[in-house]
N, C-alpha and C. Protein backbone atom coordinates (compact mmCIF):
# COMPACT_ATOMS: atom_id res chain seq x y z
N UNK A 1 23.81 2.04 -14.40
CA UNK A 1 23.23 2.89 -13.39
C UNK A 1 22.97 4.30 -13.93
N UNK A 2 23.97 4.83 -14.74
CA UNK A 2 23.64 5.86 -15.71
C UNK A 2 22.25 6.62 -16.19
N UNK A 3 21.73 5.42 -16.46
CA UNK A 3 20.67 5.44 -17.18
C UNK A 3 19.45 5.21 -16.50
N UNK A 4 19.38 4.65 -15.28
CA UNK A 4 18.16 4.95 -13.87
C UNK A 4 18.87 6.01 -13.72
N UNK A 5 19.52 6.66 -13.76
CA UNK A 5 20.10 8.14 -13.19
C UNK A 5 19.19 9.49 -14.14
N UNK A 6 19.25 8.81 -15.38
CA UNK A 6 18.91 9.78 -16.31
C UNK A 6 17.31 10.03 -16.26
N UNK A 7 16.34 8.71 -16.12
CA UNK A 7 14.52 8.40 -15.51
C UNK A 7 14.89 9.30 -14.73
N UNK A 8 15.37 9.00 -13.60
CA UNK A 8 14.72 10.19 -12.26
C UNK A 8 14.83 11.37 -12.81
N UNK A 9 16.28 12.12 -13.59
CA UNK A 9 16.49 12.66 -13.50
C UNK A 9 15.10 13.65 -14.41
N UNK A 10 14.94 12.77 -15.43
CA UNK A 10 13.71 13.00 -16.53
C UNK A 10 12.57 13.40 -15.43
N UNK A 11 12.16 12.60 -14.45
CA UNK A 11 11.06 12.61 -13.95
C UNK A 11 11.03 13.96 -12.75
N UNK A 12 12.15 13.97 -12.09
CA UNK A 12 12.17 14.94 -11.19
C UNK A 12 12.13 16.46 -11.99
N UNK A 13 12.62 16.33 -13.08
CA UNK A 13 12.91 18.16 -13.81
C UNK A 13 11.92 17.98 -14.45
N UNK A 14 10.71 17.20 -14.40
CA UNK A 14 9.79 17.20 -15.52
C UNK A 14 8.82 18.59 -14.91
N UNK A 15 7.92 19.31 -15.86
CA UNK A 15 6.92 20.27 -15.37
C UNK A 15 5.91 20.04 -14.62
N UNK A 16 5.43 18.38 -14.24
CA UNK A 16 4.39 18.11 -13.17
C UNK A 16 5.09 18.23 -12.36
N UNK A 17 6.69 17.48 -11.77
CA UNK A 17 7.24 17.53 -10.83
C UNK A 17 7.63 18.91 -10.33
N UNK A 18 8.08 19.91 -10.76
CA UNK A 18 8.66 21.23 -10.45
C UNK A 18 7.05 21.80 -9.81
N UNK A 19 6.01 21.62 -10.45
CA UNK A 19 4.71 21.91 -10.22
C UNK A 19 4.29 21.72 -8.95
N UNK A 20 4.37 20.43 -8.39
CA UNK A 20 3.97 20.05 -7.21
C UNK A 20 4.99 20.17 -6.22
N UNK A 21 6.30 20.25 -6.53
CA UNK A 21 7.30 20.85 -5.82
C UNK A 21 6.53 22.24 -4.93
N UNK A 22 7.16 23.48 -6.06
CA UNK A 22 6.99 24.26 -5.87
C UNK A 22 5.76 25.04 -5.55
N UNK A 23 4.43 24.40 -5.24
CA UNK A 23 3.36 24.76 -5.06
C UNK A 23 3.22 24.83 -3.42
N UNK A 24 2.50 25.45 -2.95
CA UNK A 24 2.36 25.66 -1.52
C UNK A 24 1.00 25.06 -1.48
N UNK A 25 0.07 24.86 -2.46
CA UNK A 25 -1.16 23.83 -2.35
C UNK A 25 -1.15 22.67 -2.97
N UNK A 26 -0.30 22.36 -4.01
CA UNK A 26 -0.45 21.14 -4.99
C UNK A 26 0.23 19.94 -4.31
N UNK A 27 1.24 20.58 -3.37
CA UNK A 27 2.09 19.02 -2.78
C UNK A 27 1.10 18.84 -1.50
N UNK A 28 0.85 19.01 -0.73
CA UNK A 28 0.07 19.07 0.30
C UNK A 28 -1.22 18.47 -0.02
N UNK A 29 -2.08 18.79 -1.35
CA UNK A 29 -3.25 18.14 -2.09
C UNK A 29 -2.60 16.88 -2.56
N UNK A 30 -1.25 16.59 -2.83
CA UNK A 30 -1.59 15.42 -3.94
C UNK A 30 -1.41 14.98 -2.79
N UNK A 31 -0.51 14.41 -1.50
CA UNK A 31 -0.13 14.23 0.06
C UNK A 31 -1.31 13.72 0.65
N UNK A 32 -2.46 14.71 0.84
CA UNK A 32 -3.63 14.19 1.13
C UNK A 32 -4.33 13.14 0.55
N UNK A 33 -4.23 13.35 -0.46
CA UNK A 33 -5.24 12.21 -1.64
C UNK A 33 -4.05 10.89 -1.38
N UNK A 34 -3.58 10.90 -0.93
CA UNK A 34 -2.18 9.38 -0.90
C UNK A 34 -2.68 8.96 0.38
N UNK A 35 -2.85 9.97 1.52
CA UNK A 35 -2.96 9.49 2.53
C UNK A 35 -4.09 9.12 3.08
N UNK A 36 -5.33 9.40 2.21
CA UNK A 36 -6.60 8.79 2.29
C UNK A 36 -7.14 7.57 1.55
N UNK A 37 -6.17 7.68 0.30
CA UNK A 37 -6.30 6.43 -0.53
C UNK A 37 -5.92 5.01 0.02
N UNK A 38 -4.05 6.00 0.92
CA UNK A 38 -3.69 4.64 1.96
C UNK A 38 -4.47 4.02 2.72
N UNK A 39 -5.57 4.75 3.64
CA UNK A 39 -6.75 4.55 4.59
C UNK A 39 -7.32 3.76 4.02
N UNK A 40 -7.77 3.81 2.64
CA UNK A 40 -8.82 3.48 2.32
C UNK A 40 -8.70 1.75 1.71
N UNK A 41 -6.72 2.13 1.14
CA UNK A 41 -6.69 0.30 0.82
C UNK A 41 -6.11 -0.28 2.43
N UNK A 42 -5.85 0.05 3.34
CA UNK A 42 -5.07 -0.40 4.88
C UNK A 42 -6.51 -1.02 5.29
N UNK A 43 -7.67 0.02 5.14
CA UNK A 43 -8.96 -0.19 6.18
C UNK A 43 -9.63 -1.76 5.63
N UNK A 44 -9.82 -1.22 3.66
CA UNK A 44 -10.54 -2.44 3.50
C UNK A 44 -9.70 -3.71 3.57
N UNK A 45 -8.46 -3.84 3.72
CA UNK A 45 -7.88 -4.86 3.42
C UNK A 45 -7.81 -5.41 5.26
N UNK A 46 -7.85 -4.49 6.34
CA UNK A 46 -7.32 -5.34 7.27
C UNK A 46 -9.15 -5.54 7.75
N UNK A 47 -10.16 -5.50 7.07
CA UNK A 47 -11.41 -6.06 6.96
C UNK A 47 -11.54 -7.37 6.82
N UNK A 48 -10.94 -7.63 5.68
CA UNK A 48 -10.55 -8.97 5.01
C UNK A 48 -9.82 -9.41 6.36
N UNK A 49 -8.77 -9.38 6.51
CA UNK A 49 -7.76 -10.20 7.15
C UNK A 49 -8.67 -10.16 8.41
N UNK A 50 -9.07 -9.32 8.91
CA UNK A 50 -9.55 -9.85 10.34
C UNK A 50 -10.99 -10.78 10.60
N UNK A 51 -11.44 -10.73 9.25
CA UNK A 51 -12.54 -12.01 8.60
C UNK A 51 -11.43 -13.36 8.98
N UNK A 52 -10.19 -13.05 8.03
CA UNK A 52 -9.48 -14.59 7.83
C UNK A 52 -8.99 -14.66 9.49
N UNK A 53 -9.09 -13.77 10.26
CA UNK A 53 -8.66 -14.22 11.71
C UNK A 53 -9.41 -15.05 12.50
N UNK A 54 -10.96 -14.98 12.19
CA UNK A 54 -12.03 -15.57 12.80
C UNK A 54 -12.96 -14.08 13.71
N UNK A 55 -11.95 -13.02 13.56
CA UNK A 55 -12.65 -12.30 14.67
C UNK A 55 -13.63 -11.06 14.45
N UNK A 56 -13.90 -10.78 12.60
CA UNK A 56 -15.08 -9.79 12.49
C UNK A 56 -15.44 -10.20 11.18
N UNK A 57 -16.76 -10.06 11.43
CA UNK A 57 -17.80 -10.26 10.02
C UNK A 57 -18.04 -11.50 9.93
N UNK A 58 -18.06 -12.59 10.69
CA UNK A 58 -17.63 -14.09 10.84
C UNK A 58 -19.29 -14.51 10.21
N UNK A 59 -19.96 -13.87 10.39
CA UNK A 59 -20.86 -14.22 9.31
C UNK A 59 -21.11 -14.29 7.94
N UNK A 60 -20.34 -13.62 7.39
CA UNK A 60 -20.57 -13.31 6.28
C UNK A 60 -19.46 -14.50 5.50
N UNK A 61 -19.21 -15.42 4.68
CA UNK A 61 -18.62 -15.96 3.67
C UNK A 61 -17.43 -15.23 3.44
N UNK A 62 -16.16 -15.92 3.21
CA UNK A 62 -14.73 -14.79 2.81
C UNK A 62 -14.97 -14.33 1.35
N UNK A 63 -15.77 -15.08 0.48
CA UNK A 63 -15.93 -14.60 -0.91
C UNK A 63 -16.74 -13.34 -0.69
N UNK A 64 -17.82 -13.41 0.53
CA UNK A 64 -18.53 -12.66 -0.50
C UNK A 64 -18.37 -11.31 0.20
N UNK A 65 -17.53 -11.35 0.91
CA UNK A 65 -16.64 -10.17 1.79
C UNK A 65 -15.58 -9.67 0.55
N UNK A 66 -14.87 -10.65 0.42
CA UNK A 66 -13.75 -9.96 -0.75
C UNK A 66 -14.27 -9.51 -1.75
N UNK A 67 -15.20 -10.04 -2.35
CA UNK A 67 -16.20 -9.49 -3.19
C UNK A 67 -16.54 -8.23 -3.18
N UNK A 68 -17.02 -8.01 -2.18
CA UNK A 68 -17.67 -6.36 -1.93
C UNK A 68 -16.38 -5.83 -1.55
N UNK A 69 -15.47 -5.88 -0.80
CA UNK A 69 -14.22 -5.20 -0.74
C UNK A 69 -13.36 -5.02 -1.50
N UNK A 70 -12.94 -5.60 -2.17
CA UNK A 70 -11.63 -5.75 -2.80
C UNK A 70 -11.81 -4.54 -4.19
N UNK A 71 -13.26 -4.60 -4.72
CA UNK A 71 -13.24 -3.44 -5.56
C UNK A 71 -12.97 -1.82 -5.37
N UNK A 72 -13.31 -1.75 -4.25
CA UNK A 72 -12.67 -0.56 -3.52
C UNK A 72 -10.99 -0.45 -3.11
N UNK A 73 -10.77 -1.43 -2.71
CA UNK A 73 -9.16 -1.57 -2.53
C UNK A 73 -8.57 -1.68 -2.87
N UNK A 74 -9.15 -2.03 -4.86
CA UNK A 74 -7.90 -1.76 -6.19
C UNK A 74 -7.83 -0.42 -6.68
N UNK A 75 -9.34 0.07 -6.24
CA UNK A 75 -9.46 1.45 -7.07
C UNK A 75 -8.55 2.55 -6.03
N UNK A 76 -8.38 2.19 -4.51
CA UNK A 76 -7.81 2.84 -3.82
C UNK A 76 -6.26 2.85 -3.80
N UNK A 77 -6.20 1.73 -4.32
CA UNK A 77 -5.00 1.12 -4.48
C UNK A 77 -4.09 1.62 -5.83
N UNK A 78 -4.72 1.97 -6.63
CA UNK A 78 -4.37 2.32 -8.05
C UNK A 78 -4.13 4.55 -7.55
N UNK A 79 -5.07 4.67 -6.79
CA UNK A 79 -5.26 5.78 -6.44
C UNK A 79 -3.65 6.36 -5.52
N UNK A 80 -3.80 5.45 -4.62
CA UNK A 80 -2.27 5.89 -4.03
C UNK A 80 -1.17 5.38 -4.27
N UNK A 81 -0.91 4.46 -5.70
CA UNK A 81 0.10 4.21 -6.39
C UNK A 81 0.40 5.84 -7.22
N UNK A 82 -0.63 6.14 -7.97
CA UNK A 82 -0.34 7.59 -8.77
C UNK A 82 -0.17 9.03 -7.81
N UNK A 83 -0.81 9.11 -6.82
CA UNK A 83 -0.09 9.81 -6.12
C UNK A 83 0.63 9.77 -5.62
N UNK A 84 1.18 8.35 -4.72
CA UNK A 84 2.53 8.17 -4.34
C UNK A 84 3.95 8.87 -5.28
N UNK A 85 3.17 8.33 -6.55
CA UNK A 85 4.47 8.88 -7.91
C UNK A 85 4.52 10.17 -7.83
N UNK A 86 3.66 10.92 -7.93
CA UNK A 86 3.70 12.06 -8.27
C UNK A 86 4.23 12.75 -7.18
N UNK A 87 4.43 12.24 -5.79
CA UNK A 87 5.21 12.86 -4.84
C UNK A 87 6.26 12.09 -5.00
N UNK A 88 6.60 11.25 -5.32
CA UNK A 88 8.27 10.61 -5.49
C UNK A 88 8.60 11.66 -6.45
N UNK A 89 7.94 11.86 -7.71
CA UNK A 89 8.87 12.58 -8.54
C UNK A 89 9.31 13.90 -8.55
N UNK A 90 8.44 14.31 -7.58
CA UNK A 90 9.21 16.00 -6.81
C UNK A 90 10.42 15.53 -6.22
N UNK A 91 11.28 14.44 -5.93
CA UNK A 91 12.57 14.72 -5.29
C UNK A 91 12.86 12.82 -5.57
N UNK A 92 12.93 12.54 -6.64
CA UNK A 92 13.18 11.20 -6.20
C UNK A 92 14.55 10.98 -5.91
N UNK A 93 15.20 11.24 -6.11
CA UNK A 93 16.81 10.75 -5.60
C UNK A 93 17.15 11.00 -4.66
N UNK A 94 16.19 11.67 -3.24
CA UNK A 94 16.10 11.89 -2.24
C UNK A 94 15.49 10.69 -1.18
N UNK A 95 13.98 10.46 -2.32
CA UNK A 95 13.44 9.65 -1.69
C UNK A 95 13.97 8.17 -2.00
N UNK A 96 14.83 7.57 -2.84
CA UNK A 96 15.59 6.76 -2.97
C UNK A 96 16.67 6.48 -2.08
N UNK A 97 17.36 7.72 -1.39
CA UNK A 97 18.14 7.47 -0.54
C UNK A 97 17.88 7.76 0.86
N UNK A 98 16.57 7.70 1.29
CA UNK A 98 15.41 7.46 2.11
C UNK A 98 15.37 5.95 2.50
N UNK A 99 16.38 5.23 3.91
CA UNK A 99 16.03 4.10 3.83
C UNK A 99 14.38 3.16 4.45
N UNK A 100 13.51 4.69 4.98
CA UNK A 100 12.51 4.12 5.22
C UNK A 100 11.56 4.42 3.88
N UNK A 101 11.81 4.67 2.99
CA UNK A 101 11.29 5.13 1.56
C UNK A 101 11.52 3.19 0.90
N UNK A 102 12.52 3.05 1.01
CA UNK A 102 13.26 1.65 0.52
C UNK A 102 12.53 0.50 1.40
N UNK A 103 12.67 0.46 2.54
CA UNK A 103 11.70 -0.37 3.23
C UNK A 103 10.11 -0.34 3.22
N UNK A 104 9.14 1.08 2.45
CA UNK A 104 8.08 0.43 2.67
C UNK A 104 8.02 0.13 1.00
N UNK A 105 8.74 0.35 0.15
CA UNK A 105 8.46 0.10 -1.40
C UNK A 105 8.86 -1.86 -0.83
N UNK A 106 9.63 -2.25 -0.54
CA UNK A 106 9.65 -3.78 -0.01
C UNK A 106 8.63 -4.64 0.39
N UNK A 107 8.15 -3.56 1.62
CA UNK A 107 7.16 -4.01 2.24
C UNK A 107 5.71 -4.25 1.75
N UNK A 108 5.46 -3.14 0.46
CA UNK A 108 4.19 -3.18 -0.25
C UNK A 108 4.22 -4.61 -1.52
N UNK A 109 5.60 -5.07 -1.35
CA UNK A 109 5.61 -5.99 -2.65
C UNK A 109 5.99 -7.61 -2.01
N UNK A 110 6.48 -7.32 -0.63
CA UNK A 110 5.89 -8.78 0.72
C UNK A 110 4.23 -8.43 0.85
N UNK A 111 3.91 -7.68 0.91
CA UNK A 111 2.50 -7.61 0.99
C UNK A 111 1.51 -8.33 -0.21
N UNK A 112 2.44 -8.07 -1.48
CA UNK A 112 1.68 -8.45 -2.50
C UNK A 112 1.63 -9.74 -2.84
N UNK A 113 3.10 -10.01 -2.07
CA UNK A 113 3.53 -11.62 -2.42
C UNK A 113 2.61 -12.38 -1.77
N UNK A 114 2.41 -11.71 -0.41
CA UNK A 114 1.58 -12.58 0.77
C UNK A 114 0.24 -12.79 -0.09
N UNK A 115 -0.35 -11.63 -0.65
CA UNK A 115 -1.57 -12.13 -1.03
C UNK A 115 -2.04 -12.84 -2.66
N UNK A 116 -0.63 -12.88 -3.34
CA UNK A 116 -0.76 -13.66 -3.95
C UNK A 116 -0.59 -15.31 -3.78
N UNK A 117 0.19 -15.58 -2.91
CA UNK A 117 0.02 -16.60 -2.09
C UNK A 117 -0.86 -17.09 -1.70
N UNK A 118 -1.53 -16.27 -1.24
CA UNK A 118 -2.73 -16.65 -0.38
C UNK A 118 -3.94 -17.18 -1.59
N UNK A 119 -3.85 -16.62 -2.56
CA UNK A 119 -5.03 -16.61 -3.29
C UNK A 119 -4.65 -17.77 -4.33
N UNK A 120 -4.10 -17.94 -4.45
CA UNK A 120 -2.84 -19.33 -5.29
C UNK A 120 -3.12 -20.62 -4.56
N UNK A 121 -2.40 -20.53 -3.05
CA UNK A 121 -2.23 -21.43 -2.57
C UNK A 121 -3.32 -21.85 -1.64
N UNK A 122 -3.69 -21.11 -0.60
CA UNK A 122 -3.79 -20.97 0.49
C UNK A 122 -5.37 -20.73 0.50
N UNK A 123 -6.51 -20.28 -0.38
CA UNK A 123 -7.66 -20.14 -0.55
C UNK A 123 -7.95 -21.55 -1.63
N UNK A 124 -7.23 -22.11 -2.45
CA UNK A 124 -7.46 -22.94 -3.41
C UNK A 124 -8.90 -23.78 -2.70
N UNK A 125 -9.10 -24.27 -1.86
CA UNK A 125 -10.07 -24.93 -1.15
C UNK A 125 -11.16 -23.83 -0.44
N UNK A 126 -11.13 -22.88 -0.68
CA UNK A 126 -11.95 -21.56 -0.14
C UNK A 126 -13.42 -22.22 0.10
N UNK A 127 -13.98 -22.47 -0.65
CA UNK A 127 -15.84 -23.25 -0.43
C UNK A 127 -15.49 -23.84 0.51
N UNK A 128 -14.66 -24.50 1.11
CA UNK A 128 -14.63 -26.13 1.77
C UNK A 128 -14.84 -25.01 3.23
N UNK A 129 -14.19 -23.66 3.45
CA UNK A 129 -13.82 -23.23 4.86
C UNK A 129 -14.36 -21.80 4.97
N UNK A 130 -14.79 -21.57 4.14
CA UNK A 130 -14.95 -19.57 3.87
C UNK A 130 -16.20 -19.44 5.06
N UNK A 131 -17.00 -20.32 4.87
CA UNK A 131 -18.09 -20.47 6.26
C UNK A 131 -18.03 -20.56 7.67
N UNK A 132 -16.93 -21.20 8.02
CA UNK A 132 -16.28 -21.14 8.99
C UNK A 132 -15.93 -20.27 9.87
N UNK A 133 -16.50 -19.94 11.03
CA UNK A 133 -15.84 -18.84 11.83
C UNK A 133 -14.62 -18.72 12.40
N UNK A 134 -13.93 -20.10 12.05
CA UNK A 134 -12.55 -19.64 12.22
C UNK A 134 -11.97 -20.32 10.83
N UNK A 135 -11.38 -19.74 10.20
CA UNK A 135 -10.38 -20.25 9.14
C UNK A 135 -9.62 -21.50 9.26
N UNK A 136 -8.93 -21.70 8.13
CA UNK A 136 -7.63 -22.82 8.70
C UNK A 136 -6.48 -21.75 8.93
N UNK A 137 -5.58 -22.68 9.43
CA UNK A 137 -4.37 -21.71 10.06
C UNK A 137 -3.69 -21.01 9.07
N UNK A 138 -3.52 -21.62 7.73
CA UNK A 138 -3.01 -21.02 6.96
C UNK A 138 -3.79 -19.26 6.46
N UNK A 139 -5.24 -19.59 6.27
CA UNK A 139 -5.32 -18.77 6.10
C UNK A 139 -5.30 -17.43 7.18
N UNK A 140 -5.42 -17.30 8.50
CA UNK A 140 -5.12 -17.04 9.48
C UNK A 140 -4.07 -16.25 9.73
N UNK A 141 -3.10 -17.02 9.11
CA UNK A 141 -1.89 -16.62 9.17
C UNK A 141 -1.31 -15.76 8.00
N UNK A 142 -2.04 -15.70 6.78
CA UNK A 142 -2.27 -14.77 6.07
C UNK A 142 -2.72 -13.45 6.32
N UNK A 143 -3.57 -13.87 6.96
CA UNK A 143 -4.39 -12.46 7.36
C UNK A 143 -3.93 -11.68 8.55
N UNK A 144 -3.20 -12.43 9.34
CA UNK A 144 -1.97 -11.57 10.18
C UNK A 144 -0.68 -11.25 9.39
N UNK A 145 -0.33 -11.93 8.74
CA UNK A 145 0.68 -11.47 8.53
C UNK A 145 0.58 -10.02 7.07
N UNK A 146 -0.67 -10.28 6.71
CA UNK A 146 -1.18 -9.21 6.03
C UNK A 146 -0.97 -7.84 7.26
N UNK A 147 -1.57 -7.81 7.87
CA UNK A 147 -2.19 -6.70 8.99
C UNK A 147 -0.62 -6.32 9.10
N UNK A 148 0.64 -7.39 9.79
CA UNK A 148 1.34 -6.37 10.58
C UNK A 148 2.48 -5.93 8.96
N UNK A 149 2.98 -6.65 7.56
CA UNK A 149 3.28 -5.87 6.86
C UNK A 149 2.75 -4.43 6.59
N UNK A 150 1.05 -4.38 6.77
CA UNK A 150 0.25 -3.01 6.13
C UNK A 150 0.67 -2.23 7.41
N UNK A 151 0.88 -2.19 8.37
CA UNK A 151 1.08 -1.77 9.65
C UNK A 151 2.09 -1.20 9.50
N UNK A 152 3.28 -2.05 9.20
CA UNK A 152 4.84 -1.39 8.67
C UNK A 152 4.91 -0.54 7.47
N UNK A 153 3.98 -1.15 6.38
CA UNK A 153 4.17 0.28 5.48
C UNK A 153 3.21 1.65 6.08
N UNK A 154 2.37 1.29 6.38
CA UNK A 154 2.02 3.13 7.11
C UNK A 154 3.25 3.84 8.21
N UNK A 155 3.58 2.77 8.67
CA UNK A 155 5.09 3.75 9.77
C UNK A 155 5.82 4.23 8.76
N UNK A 156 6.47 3.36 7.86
CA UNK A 156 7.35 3.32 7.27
C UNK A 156 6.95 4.68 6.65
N UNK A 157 6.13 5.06 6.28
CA UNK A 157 5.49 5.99 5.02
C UNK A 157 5.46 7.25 6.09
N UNK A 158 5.10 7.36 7.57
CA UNK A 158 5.43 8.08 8.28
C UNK A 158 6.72 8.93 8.62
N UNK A 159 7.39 8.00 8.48
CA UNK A 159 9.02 8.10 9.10
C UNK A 159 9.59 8.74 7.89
N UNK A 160 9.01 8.56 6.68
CA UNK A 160 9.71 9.27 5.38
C UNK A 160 9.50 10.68 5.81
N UNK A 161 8.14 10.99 6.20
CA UNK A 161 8.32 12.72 6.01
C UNK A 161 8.88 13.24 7.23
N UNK A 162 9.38 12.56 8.09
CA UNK A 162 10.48 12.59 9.32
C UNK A 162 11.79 12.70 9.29
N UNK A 163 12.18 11.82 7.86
CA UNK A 163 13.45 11.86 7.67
C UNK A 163 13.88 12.25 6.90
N UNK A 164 13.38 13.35 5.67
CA UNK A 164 13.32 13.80 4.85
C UNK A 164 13.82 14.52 5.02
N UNK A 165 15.34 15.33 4.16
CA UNK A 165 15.27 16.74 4.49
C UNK A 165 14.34 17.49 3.90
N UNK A 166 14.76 18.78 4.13
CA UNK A 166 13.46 19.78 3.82
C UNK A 166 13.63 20.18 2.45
N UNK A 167 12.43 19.72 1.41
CA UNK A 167 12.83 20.39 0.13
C UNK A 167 13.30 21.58 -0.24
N UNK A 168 14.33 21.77 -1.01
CA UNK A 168 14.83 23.29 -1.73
C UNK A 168 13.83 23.73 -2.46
N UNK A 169 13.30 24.91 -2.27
CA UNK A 169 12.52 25.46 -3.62
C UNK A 169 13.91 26.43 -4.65
């Protein structure tokens, strides 16, 4: 344990971290850019899922929906992974002992599981149903259970700057 002690410790005293700490514009900017990036992978992804529900875009094919979506929702996705960091590492041993910090880092990796699942298992027959205005149940049930995990990590991600104490400068 030592030695995850010593990473944070590396990462929190590092000069980006003290930087965005101590800035009265830089934490607040990188904050924003996380919380639009979140928008931006929550929006296109519960696009998708509400395709796999039967109840929007039901015209369009699930390929060729994920298709046009999904490239936006890695790049958004990649986007509020690095800012996420860069605000963890202004205080991580804070935000570690943050148990809604702990629950949505969970929740983003049930999320991931779900959709690797889905794309493994659960789409393997995709041509046979993607036309379909209503899915099979499985996939259905993907795509809800997509929606209410992404649902829990935006609270969850809420409730952090709620329960946070207030940084020391």
């Amino acid at each position: 344990m030592s030695q995850f002690s010593d990473i944070l410790a590396f990462f929190e005293e590092s000069g980006v971290a003290t930087a965005i700490r101590e800035s009265d514009a830089l934490f607040p900017f990188v904050e924003s850019v996380h919380v639009v990036a979140i928008c931006l992978v929550v929006g296109t992804i519960f696009a998708l899922d509400l395709r796999l529900l039967g109840v929007a875009s039901v015209g369009r094919p699930v390929s060729r929906l994920a298709n046009a979506i999904l490239p936006v929702t890695w790049g958004a996705f990649a986007t509020a992974v690095t800012s996420g960091f860069l605000l963890f590492i202004t205080n991580a041993t804070k935000y570690l002992a943050n148990g809604y910090f702990d629950a949505k880092i969970i929740l983003i990796c049930a999320a991931g599981l779900n959709m690797i699942v889905f794309h493994t298992i659960s789409a393997k027959d995709l041509p046979q149903w993607e036309k379909q205005t209503v899915p099979p149940l499985r996939a259905r049930l993907a795509g809800l259970l997509s929606i209410l995990l992404w649902i829990t990590v935006v609270a969850c991600g809420r409730w952090i700057g709620f329960t946070m104490q207030v940084l020391q400068r």
